[in-house]
Protein backbone atom coordinates (compact mmCIF):
# COMPACT_ATOMS: atom_id res chain seq x y z
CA UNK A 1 -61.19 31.43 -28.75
CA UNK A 2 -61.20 29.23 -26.07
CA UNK A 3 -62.58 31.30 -23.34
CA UNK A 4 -65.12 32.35 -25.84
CA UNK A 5 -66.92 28.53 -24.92
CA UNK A 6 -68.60 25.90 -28.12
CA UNK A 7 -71.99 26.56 -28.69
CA UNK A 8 -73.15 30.17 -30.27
CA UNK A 9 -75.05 31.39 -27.18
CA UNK A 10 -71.74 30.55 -24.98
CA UNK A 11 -69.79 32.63 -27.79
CA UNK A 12 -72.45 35.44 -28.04
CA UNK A 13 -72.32 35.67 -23.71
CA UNK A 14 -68.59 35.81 -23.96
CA UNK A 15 -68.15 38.28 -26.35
CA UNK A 16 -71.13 40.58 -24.70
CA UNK A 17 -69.46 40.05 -21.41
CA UNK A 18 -66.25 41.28 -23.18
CA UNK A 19 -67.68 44.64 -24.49
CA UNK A 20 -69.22 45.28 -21.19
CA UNK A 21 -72.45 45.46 -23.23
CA UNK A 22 -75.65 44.13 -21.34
CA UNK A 23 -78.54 41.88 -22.96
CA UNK A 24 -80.29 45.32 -22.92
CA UNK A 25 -78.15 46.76 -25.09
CA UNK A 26 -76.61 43.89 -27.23
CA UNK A 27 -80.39 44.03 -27.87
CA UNK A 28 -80.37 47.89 -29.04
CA UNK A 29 -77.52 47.27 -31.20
CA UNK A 30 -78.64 44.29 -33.23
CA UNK A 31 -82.76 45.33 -33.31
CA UNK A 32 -83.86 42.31 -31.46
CA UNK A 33 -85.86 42.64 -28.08
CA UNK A 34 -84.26 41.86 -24.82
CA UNK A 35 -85.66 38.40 -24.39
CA UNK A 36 -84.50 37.30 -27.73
CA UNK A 37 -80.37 38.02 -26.90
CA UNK A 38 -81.44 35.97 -23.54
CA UNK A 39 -82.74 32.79 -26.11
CA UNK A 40 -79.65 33.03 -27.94
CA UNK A 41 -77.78 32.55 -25.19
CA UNK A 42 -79.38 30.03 -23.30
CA UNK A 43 -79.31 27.64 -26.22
CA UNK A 44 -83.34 27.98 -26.77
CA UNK A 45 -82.68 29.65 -30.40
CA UNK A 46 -79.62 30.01 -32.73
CA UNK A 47 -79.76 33.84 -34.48
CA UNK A 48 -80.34 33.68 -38.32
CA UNK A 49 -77.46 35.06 -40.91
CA UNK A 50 -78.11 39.12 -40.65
CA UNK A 51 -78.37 38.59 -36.74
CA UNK A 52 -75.21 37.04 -36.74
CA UNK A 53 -74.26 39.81 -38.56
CA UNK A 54 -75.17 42.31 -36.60
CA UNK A 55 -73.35 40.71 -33.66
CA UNK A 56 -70.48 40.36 -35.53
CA UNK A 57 -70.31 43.79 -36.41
CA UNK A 58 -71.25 44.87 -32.67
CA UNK A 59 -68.55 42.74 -31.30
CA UNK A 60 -65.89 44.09 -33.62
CA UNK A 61 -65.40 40.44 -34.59
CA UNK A 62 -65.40 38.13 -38.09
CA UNK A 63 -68.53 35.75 -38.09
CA UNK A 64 -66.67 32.72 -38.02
CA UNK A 65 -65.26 33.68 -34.72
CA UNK A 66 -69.38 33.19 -33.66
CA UNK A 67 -70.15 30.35 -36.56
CA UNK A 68 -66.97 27.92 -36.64
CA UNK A 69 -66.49 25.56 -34.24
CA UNK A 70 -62.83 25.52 -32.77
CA UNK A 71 -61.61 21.56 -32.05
CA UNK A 72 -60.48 22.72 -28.94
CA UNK A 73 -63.78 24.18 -27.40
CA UNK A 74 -66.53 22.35 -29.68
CA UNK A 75 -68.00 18.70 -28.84
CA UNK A 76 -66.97 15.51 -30.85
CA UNK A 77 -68.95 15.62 -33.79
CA UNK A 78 -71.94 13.70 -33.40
CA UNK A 79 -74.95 14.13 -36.22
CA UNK A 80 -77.57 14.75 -33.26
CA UNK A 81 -74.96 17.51 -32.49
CA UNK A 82 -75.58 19.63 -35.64
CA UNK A 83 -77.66 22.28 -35.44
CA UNK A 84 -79.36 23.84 -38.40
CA UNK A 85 -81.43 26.87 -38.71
CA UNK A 86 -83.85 27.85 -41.41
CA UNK A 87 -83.83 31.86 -41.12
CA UNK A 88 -85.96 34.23 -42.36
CA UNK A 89 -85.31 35.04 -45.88
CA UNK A 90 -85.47 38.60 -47.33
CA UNK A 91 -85.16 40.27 -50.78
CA UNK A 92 -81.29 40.89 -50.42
CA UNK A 93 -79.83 36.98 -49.60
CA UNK A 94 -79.19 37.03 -53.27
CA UNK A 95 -77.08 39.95 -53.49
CA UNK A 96 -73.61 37.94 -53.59
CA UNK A 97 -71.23 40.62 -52.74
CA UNK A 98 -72.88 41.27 -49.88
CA UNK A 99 -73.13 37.47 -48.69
CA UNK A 100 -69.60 37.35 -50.16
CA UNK A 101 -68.46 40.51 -48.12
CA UNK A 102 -70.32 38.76 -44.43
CA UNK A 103 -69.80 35.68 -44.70
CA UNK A 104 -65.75 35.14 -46.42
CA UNK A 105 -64.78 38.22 -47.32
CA UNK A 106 -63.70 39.52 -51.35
CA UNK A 107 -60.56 37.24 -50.87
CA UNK A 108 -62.10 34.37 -52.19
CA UNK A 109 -63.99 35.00 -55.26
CA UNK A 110 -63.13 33.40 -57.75
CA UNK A 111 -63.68 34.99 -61.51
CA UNK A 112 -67.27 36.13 -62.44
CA UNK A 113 -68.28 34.17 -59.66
CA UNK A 114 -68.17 32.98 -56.22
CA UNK A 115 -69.01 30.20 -54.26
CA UNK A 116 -69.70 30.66 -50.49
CA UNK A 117 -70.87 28.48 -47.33
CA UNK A 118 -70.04 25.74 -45.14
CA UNK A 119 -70.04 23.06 -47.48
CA UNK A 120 -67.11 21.76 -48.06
CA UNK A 121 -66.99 19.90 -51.45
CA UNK A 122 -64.27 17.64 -52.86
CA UNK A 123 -63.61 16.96 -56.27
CA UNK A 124 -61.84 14.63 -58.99
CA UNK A 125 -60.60 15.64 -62.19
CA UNK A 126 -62.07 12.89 -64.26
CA UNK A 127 -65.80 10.72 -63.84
CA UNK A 128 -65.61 7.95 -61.64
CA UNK A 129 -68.57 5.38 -61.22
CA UNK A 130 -66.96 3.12 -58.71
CA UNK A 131 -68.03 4.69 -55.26
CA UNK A 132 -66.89 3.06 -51.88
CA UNK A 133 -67.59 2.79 -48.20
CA UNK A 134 -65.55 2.39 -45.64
CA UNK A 135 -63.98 3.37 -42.18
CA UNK A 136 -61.17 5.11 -41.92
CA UNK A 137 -60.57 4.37 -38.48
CA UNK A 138 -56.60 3.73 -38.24
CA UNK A 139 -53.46 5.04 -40.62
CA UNK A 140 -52.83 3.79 -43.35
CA UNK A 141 -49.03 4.40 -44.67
CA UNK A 142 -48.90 2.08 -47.64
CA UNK A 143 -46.11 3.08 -49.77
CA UNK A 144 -44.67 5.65 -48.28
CA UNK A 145 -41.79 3.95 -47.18
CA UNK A 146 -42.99 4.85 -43.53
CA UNK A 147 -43.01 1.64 -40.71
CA UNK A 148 -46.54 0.37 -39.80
CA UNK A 149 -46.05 2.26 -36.48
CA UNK A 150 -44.14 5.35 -37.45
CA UNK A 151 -42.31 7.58 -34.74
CA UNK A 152 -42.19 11.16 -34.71
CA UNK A 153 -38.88 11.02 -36.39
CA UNK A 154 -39.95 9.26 -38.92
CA UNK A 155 -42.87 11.61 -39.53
CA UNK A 156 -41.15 14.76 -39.23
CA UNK A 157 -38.50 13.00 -42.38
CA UNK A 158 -41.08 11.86 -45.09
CA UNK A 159 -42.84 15.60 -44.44
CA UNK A 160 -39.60 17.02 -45.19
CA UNK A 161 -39.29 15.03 -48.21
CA UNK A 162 -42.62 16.27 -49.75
CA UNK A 163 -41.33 20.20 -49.60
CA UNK A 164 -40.68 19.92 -53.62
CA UNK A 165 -44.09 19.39 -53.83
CA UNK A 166 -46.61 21.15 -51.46
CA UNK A 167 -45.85 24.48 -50.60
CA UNK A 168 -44.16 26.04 -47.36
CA UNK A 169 -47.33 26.82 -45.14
CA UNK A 170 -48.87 22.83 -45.93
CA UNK A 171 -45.23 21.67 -44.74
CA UNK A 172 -45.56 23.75 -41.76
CA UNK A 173 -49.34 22.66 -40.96
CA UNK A 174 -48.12 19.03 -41.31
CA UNK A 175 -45.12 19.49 -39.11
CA UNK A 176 -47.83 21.03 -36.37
CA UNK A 177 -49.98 17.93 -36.97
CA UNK A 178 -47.32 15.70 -36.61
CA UNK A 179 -46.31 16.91 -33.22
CA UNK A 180 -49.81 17.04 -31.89
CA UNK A 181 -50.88 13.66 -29.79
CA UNK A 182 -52.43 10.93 -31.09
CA UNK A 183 -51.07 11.75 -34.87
CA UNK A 184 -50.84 8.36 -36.52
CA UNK A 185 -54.13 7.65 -36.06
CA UNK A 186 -55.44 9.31 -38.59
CA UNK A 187 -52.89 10.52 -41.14
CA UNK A 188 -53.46 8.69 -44.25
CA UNK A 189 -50.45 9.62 -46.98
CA UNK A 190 -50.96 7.78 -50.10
CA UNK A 191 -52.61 5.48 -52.37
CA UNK A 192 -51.33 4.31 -55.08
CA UNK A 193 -54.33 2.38 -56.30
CA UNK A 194 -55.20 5.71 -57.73
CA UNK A 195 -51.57 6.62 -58.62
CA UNK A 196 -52.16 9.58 -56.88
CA UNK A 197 -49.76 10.82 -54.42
CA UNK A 198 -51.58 12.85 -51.47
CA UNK A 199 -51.40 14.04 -47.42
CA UNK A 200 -54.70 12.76 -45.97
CA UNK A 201 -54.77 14.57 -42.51
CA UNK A 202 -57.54 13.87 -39.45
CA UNK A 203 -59.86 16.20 -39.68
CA UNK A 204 -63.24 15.37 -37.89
CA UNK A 205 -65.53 16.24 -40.68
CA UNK A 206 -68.20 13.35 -40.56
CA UNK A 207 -66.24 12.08 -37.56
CA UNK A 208 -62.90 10.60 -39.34
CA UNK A 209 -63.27 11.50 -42.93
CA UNK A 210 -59.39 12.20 -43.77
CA UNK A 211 -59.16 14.74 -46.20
CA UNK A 212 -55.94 15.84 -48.08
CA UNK A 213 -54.10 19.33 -48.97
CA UNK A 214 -53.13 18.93 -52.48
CA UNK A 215 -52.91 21.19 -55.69
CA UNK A 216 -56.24 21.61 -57.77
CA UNK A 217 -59.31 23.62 -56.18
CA UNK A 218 -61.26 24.69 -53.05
CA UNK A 219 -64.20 25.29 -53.30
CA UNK A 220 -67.05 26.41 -50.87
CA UNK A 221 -70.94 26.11 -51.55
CA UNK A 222 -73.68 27.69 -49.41
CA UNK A 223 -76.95 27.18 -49.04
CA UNK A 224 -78.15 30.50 -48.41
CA UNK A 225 -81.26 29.69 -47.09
CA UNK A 226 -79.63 27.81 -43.97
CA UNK A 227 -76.63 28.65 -41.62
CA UNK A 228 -74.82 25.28 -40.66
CA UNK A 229 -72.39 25.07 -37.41
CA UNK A 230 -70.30 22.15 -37.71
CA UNK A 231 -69.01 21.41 -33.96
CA UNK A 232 -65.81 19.97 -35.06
CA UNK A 233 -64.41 21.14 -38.27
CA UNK A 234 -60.53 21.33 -37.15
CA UNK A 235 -60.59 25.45 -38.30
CA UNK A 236 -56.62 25.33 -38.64
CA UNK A 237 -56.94 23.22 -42.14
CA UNK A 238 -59.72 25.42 -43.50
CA UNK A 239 -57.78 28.97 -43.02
CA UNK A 240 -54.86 27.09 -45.08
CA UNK A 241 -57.22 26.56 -47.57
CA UNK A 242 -58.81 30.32 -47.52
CA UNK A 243 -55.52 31.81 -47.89
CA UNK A 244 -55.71 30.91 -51.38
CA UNK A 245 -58.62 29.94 -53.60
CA UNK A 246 -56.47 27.11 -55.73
CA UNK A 247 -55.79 25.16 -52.24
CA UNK A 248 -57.60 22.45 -51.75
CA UNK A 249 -59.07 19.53 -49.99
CA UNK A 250 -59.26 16.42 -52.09
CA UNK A 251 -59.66 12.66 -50.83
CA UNK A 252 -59.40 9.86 -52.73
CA UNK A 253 -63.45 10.50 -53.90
CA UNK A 254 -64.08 6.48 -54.72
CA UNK A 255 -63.83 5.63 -50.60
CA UNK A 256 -65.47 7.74 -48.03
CA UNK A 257 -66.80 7.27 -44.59
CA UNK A 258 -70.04 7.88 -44.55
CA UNK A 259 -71.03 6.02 -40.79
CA UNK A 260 -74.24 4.60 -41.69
CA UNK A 261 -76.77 4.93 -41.36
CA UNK A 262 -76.73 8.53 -43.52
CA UNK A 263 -78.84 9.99 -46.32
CA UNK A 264 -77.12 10.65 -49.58
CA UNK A 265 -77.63 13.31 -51.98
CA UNK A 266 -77.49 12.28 -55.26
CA UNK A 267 -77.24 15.63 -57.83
CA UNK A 268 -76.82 14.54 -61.41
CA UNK A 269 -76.94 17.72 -64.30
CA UNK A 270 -78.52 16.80 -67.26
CA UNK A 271 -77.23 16.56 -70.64
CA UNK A 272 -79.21 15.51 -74.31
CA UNK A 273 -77.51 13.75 -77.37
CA UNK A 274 -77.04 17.24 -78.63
CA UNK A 275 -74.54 18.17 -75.94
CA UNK A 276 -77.64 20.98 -74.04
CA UNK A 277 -77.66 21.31 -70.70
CA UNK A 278 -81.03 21.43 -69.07
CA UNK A 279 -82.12 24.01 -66.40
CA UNK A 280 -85.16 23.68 -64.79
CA UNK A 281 -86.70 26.56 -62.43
CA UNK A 282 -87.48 25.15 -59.23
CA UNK A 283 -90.90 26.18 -57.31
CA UNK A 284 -90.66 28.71 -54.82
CA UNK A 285 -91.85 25.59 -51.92
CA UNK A 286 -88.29 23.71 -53.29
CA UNK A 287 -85.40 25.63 -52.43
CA UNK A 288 -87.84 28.59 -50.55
CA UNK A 289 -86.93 30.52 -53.57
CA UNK A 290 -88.09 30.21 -57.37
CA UNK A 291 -83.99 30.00 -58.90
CA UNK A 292 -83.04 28.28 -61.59
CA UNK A 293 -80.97 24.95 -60.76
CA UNK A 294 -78.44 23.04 -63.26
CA UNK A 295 -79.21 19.53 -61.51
CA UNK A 296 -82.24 17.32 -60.38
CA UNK A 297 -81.31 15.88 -57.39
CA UNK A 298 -82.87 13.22 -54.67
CA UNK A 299 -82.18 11.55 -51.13
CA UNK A 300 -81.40 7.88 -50.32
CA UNK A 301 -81.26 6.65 -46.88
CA UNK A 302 -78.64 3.86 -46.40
CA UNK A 303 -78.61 1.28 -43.98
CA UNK A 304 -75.76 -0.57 -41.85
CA UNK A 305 -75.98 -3.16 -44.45
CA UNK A 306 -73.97 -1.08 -47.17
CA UNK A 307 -70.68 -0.33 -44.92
CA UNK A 308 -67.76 -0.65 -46.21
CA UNK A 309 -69.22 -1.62 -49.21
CA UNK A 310 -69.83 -0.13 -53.47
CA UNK A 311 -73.12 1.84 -53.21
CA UNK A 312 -75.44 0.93 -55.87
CA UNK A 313 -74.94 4.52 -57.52
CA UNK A 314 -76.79 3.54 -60.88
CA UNK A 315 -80.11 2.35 -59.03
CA UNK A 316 -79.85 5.31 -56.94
CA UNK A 317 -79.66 7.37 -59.98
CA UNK A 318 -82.64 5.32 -62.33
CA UNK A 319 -84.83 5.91 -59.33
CA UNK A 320 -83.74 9.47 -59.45
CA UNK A 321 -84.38 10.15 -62.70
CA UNK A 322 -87.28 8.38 -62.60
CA UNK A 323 -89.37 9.99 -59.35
CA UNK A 324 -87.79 13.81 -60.54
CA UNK A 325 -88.17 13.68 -64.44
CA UNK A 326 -89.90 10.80 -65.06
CA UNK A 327 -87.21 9.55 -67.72
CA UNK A 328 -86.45 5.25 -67.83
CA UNK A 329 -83.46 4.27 -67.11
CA UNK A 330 -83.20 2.85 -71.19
CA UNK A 331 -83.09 7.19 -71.94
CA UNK A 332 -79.54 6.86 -70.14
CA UNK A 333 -77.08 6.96 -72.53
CA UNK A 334 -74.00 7.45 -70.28
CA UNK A 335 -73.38 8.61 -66.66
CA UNK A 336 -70.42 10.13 -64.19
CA UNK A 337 -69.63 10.85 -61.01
CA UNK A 338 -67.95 14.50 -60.34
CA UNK A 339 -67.74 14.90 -57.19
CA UNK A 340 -68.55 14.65 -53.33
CA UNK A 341 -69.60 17.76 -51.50
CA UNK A 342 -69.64 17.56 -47.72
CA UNK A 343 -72.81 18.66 -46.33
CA UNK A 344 -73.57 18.27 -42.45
CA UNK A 345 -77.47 19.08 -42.53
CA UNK A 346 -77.55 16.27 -45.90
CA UNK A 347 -75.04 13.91 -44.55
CA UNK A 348 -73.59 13.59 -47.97
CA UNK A 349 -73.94 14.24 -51.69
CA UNK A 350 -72.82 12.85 -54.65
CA UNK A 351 -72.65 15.20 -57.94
CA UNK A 352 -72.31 14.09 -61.47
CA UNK A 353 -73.70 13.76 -64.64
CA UNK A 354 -76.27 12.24 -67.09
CA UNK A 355 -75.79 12.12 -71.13
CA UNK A 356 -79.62 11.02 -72.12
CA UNK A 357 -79.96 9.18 -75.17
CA UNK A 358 -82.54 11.37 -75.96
CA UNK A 359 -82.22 14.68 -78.43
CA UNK A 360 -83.09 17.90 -76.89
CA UNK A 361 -86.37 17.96 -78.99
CA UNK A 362 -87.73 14.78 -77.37
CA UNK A 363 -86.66 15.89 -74.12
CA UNK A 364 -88.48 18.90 -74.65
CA UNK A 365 -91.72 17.38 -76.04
CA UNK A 366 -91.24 14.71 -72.49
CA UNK A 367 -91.21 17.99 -70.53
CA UNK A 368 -93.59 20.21 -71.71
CA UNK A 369 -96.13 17.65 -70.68
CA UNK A 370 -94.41 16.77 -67.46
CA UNK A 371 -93.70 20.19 -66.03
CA UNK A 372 -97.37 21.08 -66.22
CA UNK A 373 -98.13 18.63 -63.41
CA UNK A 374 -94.80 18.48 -61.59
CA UNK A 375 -94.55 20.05 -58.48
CA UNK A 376 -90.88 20.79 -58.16
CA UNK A 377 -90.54 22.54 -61.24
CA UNK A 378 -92.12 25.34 -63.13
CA UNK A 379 -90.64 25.60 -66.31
CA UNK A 380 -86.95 24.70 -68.30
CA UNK A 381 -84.60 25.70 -70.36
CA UNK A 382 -81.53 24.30 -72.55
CA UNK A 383 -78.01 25.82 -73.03
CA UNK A 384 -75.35 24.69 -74.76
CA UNK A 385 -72.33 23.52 -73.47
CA UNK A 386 -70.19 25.64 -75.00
CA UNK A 387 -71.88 28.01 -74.33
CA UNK A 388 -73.21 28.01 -70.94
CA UNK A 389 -70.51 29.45 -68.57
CA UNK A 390 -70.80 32.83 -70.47
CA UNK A 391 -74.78 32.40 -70.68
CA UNK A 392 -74.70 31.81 -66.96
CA UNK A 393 -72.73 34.92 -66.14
CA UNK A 394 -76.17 36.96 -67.32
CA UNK A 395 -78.30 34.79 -64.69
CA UNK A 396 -76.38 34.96 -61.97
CA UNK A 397 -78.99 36.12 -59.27
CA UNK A 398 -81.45 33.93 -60.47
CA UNK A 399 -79.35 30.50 -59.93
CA UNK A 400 -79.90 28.70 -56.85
CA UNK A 401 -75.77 28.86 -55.13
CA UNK A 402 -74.83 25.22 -56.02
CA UNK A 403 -75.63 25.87 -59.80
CA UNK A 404 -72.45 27.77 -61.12
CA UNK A 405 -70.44 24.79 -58.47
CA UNK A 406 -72.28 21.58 -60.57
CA UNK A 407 -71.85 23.25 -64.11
CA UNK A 408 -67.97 24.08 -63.31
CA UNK A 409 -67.38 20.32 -62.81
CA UNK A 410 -69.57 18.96 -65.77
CA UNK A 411 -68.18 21.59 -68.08
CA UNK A 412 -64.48 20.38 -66.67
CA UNK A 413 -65.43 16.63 -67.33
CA UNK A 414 -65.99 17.28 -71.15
CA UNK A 415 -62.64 19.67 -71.69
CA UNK A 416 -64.83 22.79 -72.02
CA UNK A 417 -62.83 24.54 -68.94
């Protein structure tokens, strides 16, 4: 990969170069004219997902190999940095075996469903409400029985102590970070505030957000209707992940680095005092398409002033509720946070959810004169809890991706999973 250069037009030039293929017919092979393989690889324009496709295909290579970044050839991460496309969007991007099949193969699907794209979220078991900032800019090896200034001995022994509880290929990834320069400056091992026992390790997602490899779920959300290249995702941690779906990435969720200033996502699914969960149809000028989403959701911009500091989570979500569903904040009966999903071209998002105070018949009544004038939504529906994983199976292809993701950790929350 690392002749193959960082951005996608250095990768597309390499791998045409490699073939012996010219523009001319790189240009045959995909269905794009001449001048368009030249704008790929001059920087001018990034191909959308069937292009990348084709290329992939044509160069007898997976799509990552074009889409994700290795730390060795990409830039530092820098938000400028990120590119993001919007590509053109045909009658097939719904079709999730295919998307499955081009983008991460049948390997990771994960029951009735599957959840694919760049977004890397990260999850805890239980709500939290308690959500921190702060930079993670040195180690931290508080109780693991490690000096402040650990030497490679003294890695290499506490990794050999964990092999009776992570599996053989994270102790072998660990003993490969440990040897790699500059180690202890961003391994992170444990907390025990939480009482959780974890391997944070450095990789440069949002700069220095330290993630850890412990036991629960990966998961993987896409947003079909844009292709994200993150410069610096360290692509060694990721393919231990892949290899099997119930690997995961999992950080202490209550303290994350979010280098502000950043916009956060807050996604909150809704729930009435008679335990339904509301769906609401987005317009087709929302997502681009008219799907069916299990969340309303809405961006904050923070300033400098909130670093390494608790985010004001329950304004952010009255002012949510408010500008999406018009609902006061006295219809909030209870609220959680889920989750924290990763997501370069949003910053970050927060997922959780709402239990209104309200029964499903006066939150019905509130939206049937709402939605008429609303112009993010076009109509609703309700499903019970119990009953809405096997409901959802039937609408698949008419969910926007992130649905079937939100639902899985709401329905986990309240012990229906």
């Amino acid at each position: 990969m690392a002749g193959a250069g960082g951005t996608i037009g250095a990768r597309i030039r390499y791998y045409r170069t490699a073939n012996n293929l010219t523009q001319a017919k790189l240009a045959e092979a995909t269905g794009v004219s001449d001048g368009q393989v030249s704008r790929w690889e001059n920087g001018k324009e990034i191909p959308n997902q069937t292009s990348i496709g084709r290329l992939a295909s044509t160069f007898g290579i997976h799509v990552r190999a074009l889409t994700v970044g290795d730390k060795t050839t990409w830039p530092p991460h820098d938000s400028a940095e990120v590119r993001e496309e919007t590509s053109g969007h045909d009658s097939n991007i719904w079709n999730y075996p295919k998307l499955r099949t081009l983008f991460f193969e049948e390997r990771i699907a994960r029951g009735p469903f599957s959840y694919q794209g760049e977004t890397v979220l990260l999850y805890e078991p239980r709500p939290f409400r308690s959500f921190q900032t702060v930079a993670l800019h040195r180690a931290s090896f508080e109780g693991t029985g490690l000096p402040e200034k650990p030497t490679l001995s003294d890695l290499l022994a506490y990794i050999d102590s964990l092999r009776s509880r992570f599996r053989p290929d994270v102790i072998e990834y660990l003993i490969r970070r440990a040897n790699m320069p500059n180690t202890t400056s961003g391994i992170k091992f444990s907390d025990e505030k939480v009482g959780v026992e974890m391997i944070s390790l450095p990789t440069p997602i949002h700069r220095q957000v330290a993630l850890s490899v412990f036991c629960s779920s990966f998961w993987l959300e896409r947003e079909l209707n844009r292709r994200i290249v993150l410069p610096s995702v360290e692509s060694a941690l990721l393919e231990l992940a892949r290899r099997e779906w119930h690997h995961c990435l999992m950080p202490h969720v209550q303290v994350v680095d979010l280098y502000t200033p950043s916009t956060l996502y807050l996604e909150m699914a809704i729930i009435t005092q008679d335990e339904d969960l509301l769906l609401l149809r987005k317009a087709p000028s929302v997502p681009n398409f008219s799907v069916w989403s299990c969340s309303v959701e809405r961006g904050f911009r923070w300033g400098n002033a909130i670093r390494e500091a608790e985010l004001p989570v329950q304004e952010a979500l009255n002012t949510c509720l408010g500008e999406e569903l018009q609902l006061s904040k006295a219809s909030v009966c209870d609220w959680g946070l889920l989750g924290i999903g990763l997501q370069v071209h949003l910053n970050t998002c927060i997922l959780g959810f709402v239990k209104l105070s309200l029964s499903t018949r006066q939150l019905q009544d509130h939206l049937n004169e709402f939605i008429q004038d609303s112009d993010h939504f076009t109509e609703y529906k309700f499903l019970p809890m119990r009953e809405v994983w096997s409901q959802l199976a039937d609408m698949e292809n008419e969910l926007h991706p992130s649905a079937l993701l939100r639902v899985h950790l709401v329905l986990k929350a309240y012990g229906h999973l």
